[in-house]
C-alpha atoms as a PDB file:
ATOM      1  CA  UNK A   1      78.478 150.502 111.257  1.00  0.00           C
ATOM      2  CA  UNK A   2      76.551 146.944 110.607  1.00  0.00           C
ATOM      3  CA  UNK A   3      78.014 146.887 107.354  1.00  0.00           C
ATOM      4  CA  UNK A   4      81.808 147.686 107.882  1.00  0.00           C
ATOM      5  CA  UNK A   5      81.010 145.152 110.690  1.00  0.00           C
ATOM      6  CA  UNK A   6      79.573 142.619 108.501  1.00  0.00           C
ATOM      7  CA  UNK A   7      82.051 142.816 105.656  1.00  0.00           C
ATOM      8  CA  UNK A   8      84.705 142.490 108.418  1.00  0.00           C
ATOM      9  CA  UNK A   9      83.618 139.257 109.538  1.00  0.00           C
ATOM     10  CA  UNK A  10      82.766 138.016 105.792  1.00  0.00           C
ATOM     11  CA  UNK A  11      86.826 138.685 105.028  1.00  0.00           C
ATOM     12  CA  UNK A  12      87.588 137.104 108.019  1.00  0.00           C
ATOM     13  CA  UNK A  13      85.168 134.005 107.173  1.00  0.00           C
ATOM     14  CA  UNK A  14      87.137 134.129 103.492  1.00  0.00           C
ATOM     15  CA  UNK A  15      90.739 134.459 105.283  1.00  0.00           C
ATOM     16  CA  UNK A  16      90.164 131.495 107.004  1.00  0.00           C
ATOM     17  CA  UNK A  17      88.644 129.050 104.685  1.00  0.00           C
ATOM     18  CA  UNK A  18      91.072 129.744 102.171  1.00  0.00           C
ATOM     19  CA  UNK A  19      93.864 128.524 104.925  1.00  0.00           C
ATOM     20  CA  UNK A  20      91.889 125.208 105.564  1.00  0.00           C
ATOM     21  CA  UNK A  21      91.856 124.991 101.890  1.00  0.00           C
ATOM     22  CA  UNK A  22      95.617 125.079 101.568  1.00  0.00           C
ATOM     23  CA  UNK A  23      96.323 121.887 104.503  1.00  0.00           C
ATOM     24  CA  UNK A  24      98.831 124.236 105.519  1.00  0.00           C
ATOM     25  CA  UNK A  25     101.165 121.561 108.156  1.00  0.00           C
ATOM     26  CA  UNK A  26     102.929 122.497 111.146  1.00  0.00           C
ATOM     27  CA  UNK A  27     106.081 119.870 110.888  1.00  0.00           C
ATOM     28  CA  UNK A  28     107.367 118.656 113.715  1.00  0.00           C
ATOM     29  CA  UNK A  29     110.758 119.977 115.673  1.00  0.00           C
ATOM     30  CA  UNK A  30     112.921 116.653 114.774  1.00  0.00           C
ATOM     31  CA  UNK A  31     111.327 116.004 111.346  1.00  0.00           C
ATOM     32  CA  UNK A  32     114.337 116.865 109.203  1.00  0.00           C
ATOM     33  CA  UNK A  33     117.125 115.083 111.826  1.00  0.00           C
ATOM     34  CA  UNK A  34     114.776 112.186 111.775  1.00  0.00           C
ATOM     35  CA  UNK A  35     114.389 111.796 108.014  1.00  0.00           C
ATOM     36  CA  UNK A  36     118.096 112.134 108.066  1.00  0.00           C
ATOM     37  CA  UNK A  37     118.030 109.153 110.729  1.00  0.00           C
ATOM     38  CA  UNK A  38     115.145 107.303 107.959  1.00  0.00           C
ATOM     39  CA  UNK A  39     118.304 107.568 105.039  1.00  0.00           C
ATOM     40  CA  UNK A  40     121.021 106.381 107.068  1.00  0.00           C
ATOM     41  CA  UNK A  41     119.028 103.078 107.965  1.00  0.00           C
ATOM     42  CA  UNK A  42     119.936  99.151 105.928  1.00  0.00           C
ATOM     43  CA  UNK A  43     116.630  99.002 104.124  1.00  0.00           C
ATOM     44  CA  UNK A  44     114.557  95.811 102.389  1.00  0.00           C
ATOM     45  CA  UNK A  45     116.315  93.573 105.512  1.00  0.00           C
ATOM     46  CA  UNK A  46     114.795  90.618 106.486  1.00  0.00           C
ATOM     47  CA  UNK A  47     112.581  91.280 109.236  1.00  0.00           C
ATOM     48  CA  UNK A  48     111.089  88.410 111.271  1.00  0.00           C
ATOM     49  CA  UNK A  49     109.720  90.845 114.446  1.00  0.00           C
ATOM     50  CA  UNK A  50     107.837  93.644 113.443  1.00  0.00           C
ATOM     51  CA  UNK A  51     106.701  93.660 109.851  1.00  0.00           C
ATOM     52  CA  UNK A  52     107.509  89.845 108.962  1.00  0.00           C
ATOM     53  CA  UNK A  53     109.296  90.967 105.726  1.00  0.00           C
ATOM     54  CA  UNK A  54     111.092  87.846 104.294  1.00  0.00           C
ATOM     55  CA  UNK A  55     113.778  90.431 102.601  1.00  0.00           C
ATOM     56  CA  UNK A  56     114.040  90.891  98.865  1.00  0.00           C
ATOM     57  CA  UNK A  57     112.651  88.584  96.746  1.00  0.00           C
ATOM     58  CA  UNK A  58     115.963  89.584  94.784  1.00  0.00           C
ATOM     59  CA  UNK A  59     118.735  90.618  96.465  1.00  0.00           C
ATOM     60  CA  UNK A  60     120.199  92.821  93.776  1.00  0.00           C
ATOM     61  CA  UNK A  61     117.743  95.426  93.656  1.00  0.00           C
ATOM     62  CA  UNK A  62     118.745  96.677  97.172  1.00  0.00           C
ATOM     63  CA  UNK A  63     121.179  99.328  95.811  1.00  0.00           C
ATOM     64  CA  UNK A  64     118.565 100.035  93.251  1.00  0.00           C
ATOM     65  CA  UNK A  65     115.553 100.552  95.868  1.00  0.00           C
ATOM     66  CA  UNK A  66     117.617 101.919  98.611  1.00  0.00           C
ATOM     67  CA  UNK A  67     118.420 104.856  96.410  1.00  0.00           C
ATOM     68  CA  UNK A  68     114.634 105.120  95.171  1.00  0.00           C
ATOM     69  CA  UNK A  69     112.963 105.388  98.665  1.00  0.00           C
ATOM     70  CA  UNK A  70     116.172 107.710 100.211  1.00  0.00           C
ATOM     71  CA  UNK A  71     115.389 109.579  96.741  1.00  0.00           C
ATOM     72  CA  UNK A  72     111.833 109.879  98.192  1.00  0.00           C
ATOM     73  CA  UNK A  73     112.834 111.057 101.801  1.00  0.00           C
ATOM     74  CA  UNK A  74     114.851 114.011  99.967  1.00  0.00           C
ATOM     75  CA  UNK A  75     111.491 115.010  98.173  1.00  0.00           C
ATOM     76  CA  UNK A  76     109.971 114.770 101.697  1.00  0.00           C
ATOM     77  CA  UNK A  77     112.788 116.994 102.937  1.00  0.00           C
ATOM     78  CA  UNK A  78     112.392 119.552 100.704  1.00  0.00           C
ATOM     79  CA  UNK A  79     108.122 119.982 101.008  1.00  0.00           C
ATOM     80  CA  UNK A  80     109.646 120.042 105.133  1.00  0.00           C
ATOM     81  CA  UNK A  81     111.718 122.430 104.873  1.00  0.00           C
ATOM     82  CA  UNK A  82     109.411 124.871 102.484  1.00  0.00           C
ATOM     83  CA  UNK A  83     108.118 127.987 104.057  1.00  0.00           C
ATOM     84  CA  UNK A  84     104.246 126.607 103.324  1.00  0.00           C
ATOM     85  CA  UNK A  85     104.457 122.994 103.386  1.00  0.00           C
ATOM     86  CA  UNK A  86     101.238 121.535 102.900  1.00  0.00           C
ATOM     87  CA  UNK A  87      99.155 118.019 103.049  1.00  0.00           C
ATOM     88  CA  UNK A  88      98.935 118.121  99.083  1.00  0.00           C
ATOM     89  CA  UNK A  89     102.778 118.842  98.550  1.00  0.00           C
ATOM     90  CA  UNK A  90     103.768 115.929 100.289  1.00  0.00           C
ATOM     91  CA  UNK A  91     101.114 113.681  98.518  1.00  0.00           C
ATOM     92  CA  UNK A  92     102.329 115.186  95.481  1.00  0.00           C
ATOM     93  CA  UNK A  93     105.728 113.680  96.620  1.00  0.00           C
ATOM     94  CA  UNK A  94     104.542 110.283  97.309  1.00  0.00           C
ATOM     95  CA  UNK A  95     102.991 110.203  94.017  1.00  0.00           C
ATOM     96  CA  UNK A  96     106.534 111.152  92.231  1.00  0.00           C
ATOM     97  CA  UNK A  97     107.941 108.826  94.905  1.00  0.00           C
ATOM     98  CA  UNK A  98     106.011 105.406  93.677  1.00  0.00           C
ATOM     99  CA  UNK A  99     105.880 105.893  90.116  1.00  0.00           C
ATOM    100  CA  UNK A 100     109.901 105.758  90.343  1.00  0.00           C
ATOM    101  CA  UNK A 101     109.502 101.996  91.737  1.00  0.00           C
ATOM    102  CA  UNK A 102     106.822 101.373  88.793  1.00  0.00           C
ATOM    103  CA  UNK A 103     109.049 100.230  86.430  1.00  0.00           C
ATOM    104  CA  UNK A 104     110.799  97.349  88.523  1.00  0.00           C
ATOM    105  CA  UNK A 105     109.179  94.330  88.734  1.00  0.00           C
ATOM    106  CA  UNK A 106     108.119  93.300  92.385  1.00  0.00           C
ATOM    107  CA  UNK A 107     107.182  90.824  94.146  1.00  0.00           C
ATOM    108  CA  UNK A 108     103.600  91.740  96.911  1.00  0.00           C
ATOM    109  CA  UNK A 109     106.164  91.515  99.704  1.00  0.00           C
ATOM    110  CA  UNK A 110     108.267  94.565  98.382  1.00  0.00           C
ATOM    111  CA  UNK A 111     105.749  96.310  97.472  1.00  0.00           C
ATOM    112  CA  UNK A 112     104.334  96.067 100.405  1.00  0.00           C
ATOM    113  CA  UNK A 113     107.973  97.265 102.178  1.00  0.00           C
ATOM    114  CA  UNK A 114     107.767 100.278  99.848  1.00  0.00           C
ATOM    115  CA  UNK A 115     104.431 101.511 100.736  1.00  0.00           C
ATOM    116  CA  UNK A 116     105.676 100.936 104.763  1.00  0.00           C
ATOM    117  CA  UNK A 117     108.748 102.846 103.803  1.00  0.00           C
ATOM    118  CA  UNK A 118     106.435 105.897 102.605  1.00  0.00           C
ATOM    119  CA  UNK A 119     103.857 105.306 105.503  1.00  0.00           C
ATOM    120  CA  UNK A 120     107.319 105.864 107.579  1.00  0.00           C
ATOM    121  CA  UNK A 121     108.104 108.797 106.361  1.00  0.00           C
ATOM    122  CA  UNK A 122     104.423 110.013 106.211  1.00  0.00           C
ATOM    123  CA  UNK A 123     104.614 109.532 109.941  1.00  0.00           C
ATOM    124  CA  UNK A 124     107.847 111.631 110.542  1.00  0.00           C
ATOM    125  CA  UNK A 125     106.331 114.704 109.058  1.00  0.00           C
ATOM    126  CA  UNK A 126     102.847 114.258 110.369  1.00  0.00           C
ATOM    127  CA  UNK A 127     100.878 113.273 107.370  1.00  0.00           C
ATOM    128  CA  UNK A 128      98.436 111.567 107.725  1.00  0.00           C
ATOM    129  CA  UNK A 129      97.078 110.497 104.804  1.00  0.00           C
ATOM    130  CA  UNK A 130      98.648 109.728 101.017  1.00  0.00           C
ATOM    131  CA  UNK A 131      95.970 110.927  99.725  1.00  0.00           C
ATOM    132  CA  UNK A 132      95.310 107.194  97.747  1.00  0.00           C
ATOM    133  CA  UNK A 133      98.440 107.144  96.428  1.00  0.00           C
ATOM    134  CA  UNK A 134      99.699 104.201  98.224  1.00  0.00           C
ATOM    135  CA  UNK A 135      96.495 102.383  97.769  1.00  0.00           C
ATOM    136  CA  UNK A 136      96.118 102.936  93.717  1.00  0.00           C
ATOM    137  CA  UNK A 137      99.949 102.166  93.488  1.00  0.00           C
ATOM    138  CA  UNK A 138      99.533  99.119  95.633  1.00  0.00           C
ATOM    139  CA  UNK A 139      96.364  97.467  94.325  1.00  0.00           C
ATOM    140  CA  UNK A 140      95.487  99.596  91.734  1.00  0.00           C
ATOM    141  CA  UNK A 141      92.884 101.177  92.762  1.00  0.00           C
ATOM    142  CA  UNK A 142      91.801 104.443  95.660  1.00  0.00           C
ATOM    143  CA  UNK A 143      88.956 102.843  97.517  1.00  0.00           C
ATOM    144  CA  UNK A 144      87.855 105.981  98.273  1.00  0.00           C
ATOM    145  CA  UNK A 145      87.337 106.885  94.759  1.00  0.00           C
END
């Protein structure tokens, strides 16, 4: 009886680590109407109140990033709307996300408006970390690394 009772509780024990393992998220009820709300916004506006964005250094990549980061809420969609969505899916996302802005050439300011963009969306689903994505793609480096 000790044993059936111990191997219970041992693939119990296993059950549940390997569900902490996974991040498994619980998104919340207006995540998908809100990253709609996210891709309908103007984006890389001037912005003298909250984040004291001067606007694009060059006006005629709007188009261009607009697409990129509404490009990255449909990735963020999709890991949403998945029957398992987890922490690493959505970091996976990020990373896919940034390395489609790697190629442009910009200035700190809009780089800095991309990464608030993603920190954005990050918030609608309930991530809570980028796992150093935005950090490495910012400056190069994870600092946790």
């Amino acid at each position: 009886m000790k044993k059936n009772f111990y191997s219970l509780l041992l693939i119990i024990l296993l059950a549940s680590c390997g569900e902490v393992l996974d991040n498994d998220m619980t998104i919340p009820d207006k995540a998908i109407s809100n990253l709609e709300l996210f891709q309908a916004k103007s984006k890389f506006d001037q912005d003298t109140v909250g984040m004291f964005y001067p606007g694009l250094a060059d006006p005629a990549f709007k188009p261009t990033l607009t697409k990129l980061i509404n490009q990255a809420a449909d990735d963020f969609t999709e890991v949403a709307k998945d029957n398992r969505p987890t922490e690493e899916k959505f970091q996976e996302k990020i990373s896919i996300g940034l390395s489609r802005f790697t190629p442009l050439s910009l200035d700190t300011e809009d780089r800095e408006r991309v990464c608030s963009y993603f920190e954005e969306l990050m918030d609608i689903v309930g991530l809570e970390s980028s796992g150093g994505h935005l950090n490495a793609w910012m400056y190069g480096f994870d600092p946790t690394k």
